[in-house]
Protein backbone atom coordinates (compact mmCIF):
# COMPACT_ATOMS: atom_id res chain seq x y z
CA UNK A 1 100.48 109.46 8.67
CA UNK A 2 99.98 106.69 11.08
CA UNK A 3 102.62 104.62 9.60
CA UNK A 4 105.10 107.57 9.65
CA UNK A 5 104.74 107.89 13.24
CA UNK A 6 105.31 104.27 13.97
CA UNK A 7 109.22 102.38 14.61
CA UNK A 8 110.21 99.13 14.60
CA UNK A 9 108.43 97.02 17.16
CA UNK A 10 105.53 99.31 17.47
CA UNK A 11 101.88 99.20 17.40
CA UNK A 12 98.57 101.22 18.13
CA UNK A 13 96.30 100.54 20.95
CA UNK A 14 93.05 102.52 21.46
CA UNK A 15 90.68 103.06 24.30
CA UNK A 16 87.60 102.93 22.06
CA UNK A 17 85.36 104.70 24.94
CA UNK A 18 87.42 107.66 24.13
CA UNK A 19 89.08 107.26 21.01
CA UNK A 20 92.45 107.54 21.93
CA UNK A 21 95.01 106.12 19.72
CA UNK A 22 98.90 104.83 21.74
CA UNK A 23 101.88 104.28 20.48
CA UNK A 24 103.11 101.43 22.58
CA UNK A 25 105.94 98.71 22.04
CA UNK A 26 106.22 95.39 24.57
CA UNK A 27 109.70 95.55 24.88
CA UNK A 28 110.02 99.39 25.75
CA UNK A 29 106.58 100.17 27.29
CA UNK A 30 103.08 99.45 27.15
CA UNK A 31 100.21 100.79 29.74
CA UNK A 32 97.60 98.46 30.87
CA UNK A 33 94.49 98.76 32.86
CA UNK A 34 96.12 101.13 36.04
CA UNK A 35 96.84 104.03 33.40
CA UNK A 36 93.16 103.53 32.04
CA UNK A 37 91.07 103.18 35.57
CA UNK A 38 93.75 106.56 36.86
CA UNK A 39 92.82 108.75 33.67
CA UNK A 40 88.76 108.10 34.72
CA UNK A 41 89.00 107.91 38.91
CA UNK A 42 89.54 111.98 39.85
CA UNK A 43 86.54 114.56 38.76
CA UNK A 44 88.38 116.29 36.46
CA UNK A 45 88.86 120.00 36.19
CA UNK A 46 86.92 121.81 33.20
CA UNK A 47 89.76 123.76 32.75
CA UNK A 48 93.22 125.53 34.51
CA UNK A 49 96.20 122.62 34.68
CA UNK A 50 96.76 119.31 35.09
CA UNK A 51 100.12 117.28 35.28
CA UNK A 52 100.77 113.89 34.57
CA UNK A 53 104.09 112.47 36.87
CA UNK A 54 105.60 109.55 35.75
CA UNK A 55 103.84 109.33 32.54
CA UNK A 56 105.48 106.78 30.45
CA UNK A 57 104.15 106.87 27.07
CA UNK A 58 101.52 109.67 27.57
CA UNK A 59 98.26 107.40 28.10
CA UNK A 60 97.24 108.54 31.40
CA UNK A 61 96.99 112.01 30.07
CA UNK A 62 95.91 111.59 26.53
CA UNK A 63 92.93 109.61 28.07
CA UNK A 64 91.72 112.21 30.45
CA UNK A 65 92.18 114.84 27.49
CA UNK A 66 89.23 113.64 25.91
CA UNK A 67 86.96 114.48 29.07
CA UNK A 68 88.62 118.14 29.88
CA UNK A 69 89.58 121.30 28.29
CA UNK A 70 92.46 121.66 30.64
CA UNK A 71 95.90 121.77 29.74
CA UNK A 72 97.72 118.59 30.25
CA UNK A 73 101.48 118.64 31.20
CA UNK A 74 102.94 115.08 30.99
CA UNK A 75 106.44 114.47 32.58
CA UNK A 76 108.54 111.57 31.99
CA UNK A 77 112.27 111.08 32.48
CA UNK A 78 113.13 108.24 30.22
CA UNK A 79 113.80 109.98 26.88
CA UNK A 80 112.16 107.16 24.98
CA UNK A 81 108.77 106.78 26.59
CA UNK A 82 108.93 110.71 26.35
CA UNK A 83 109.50 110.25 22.55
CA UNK A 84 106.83 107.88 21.96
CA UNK A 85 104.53 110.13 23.96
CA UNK A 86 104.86 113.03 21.96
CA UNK A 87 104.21 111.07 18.91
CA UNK A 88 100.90 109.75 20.20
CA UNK A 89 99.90 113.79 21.42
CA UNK A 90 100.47 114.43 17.09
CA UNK A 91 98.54 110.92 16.23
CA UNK A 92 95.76 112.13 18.07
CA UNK A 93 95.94 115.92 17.57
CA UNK A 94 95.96 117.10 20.57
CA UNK A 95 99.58 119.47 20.51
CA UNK A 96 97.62 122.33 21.27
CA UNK A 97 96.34 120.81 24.68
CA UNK A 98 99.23 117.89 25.58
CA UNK A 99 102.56 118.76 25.81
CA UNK A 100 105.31 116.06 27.17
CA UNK A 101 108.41 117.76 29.03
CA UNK A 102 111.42 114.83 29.49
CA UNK A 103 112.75 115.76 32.51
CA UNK A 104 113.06 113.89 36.06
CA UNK A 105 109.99 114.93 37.92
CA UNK A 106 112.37 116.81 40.48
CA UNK A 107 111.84 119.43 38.49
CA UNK A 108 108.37 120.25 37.71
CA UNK A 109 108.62 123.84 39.07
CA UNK A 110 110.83 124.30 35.96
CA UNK A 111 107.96 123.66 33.85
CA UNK A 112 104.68 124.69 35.78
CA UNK A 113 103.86 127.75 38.39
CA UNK A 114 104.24 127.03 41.89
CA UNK A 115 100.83 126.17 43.60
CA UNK A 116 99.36 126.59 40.22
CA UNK A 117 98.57 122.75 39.20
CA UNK A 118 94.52 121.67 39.88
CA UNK A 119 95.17 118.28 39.80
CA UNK A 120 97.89 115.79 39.77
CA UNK A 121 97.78 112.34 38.15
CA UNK A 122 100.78 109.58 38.97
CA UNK A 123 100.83 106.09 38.08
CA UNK A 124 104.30 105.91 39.73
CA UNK A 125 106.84 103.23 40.11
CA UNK A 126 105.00 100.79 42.63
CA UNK A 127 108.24 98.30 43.93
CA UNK A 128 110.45 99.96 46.37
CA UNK A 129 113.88 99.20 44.74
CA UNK A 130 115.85 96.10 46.59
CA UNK A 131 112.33 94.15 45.98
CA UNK A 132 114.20 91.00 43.81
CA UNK A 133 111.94 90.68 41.13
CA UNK A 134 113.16 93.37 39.19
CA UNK A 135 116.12 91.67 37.57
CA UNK A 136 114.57 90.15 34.61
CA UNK A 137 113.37 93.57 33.42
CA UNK A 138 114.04 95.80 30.72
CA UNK A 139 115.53 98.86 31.60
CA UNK A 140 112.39 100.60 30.80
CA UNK A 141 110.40 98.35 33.03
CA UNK A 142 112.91 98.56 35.48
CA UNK A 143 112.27 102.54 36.13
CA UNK A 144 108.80 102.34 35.40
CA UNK A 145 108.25 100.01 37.95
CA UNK A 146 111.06 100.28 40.70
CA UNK A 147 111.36 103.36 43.17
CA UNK A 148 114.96 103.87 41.46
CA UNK A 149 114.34 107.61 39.79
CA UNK A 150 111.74 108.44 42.09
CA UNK A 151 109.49 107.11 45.11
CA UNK A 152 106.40 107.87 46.99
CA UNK A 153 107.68 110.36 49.59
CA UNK A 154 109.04 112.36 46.68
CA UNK A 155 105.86 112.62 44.44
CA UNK A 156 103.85 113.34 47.41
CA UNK A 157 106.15 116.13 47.89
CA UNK A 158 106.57 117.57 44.52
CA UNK A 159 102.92 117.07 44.13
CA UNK A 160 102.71 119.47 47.80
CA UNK A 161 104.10 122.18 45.78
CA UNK A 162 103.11 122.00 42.49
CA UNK A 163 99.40 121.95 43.79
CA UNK A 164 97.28 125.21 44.59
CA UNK A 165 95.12 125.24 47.62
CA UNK A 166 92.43 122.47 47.55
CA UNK A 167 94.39 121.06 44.47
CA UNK A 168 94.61 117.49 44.06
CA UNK A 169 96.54 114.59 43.62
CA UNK A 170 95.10 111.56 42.20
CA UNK A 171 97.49 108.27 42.10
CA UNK A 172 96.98 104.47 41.79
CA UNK A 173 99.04 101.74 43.78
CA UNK A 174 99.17 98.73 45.34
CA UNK A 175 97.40 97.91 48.09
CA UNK A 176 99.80 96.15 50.57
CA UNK A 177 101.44 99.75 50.54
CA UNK A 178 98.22 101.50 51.47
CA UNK A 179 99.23 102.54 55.25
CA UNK A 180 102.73 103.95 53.70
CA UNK A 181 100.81 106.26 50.95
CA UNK A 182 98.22 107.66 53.64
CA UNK A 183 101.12 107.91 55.98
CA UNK A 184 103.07 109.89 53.01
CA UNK A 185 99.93 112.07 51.89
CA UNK A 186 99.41 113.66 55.24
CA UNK A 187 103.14 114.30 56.10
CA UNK A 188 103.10 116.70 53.22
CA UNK A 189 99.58 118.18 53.86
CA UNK A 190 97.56 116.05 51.24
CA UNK A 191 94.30 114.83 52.67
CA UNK A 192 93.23 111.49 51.12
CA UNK A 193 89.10 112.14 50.13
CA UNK A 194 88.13 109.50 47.92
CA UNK A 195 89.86 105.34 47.56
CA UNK A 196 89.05 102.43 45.56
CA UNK A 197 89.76 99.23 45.73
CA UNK A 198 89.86 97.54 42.59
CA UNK A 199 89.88 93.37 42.51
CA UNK A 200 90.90 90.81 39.87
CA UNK A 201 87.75 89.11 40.37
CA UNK A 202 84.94 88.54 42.56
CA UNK A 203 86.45 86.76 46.28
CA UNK A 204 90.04 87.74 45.20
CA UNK A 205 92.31 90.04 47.00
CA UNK A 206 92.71 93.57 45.90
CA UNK A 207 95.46 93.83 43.74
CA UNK A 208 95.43 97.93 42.43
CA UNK A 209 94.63 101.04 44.97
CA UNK A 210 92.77 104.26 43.49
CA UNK A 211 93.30 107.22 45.67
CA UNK A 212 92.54 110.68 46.20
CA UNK A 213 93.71 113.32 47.81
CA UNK A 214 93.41 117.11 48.49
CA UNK A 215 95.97 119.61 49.16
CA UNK A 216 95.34 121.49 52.59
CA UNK A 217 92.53 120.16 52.93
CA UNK A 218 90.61 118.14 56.46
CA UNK A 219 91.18 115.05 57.32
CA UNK A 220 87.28 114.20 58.21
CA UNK A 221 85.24 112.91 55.09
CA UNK A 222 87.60 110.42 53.86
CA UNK A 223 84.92 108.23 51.52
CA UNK A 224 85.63 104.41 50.89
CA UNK A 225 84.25 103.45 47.31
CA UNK A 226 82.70 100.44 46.56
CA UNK A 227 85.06 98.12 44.72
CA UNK A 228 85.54 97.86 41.71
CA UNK A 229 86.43 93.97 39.81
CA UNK A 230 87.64 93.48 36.57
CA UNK A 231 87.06 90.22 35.21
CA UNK A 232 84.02 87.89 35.85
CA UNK A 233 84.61 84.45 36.76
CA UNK A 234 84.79 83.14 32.96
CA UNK A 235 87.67 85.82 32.29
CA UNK A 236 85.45 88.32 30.42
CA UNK A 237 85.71 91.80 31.27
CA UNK A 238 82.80 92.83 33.78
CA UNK A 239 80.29 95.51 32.76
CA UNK A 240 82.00 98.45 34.57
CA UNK A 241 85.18 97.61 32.92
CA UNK A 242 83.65 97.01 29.54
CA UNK A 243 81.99 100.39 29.89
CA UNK A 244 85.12 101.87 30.75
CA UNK A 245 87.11 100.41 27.38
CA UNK A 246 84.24 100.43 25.31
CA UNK A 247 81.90 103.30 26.18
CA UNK A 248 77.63 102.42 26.08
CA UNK A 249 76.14 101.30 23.42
């Protein structure tokens, strides 16, 4: 079966904590460390809806399935992330709780009630779209990356009404745009609650942004996490992160 679901230029990846198997392929799209530290940074709901903006090739999504009985609604608007999505939802049996919609996230309300989303995940494009370094990229990199489909001020407000009432939205970014996504999550009434900073290694800069936020919700009680670094100083992963991948032994 697995070999059936595979193309040219595909391979498998799997998060062994959860054991959740990905289609990916370098030179369309693969997910690295952002989609895996997003699927495990909200409290996720036991059950109701969740939707998964900008969802490339499902991971986000397919990672948090394992720790929910939710529903999971994954958009994506390139056709062939979608496609390689939905193949990893039947690798890892999960039709009857992942579903992938290809559709430009402008239309969520198409797929999913009004105010009737608990919580929102979005590893969205992170470059605004005249940043230069975009030109050597794929096409596929090029959207996933570059605010050219979509941009911040956009999910926040799709997210605004997608959400019910104390719903939440759940995203990871880049620092240096951190004033610009607070600024973005309260113009649209989403209170940011919870942020992480997550570091290379120890003495680095912060190079990724966890953040979450609540729909309607106050403003007091915002709650700076401690930081969390990936590698150790020999390049290993550290123990949070190896926990993460790996699960305890």
């Amino acid at each position: 079966m697995t070999e059936e679901l595979l193309k040219t230029g595909e391979r498998i990846d799997q998060l062994f904590a959860n054991d959740i198997k990905i289609i990916q392929n370098r030179d369309v799209f693969s997910y690295s460390i952002d989609s895996v530290l997003l699927s495990r940074f909200p409290r996720l709901p036991s059950r109701g809806l969740i939707v998964d903006l900008c969802s490339g090739n499902g991971a986000v999504g397919l990672f948090a399935s394992r720790n929910t009985n939710a529903q999971i609604v994954e958009i994506e608007i390139q056709e062939r992330l979608a496609e390689m999505a939905q193949r990893s939802i039947k690798l890892n049996q999960l039709e009857e709780q992942v579903s992938m919609i290809c559709d430009d996230l402008k239309h969520l309300l198409n797929h999913v009630p009004r105010s009737g989303v608990d919580l929102i995940l979005c590893n969205p494009p992170y470059f605004k779209s005249t940043e230069s370094s975009k030109k050597n990229m794929s096409e596929h990199y090029l959207l996933a990356r570059h605010e050219i489909t979509t941009n911040l001020e956009e999910i926040c407000s799709i997210s605004r009404h997608g959400l019910k009432s104390n719903g939440r939205l759940a995203m990871v970014h880049r620092p240096d745009r951190f004033i610009e996504i607070v600024d973005s999550l309260r113009k649209y009434g989403l209170a940011p609650k919870r942020i992480q900073f997550v570091y290379p290694k120890a003495g680095k800069e912060a190079n990724m942004l966890l953040i979450e936020a609540i729909k309607d919700g106050s403003i007091e009680g915002m709650k700076i996490l401690p930081p969390l670094i990936v590698h150790e100083e020999n390049g290993d992963y550290t123990e949070d992160i190896n926990t993460i991948y790996f699960g305890t032994e």
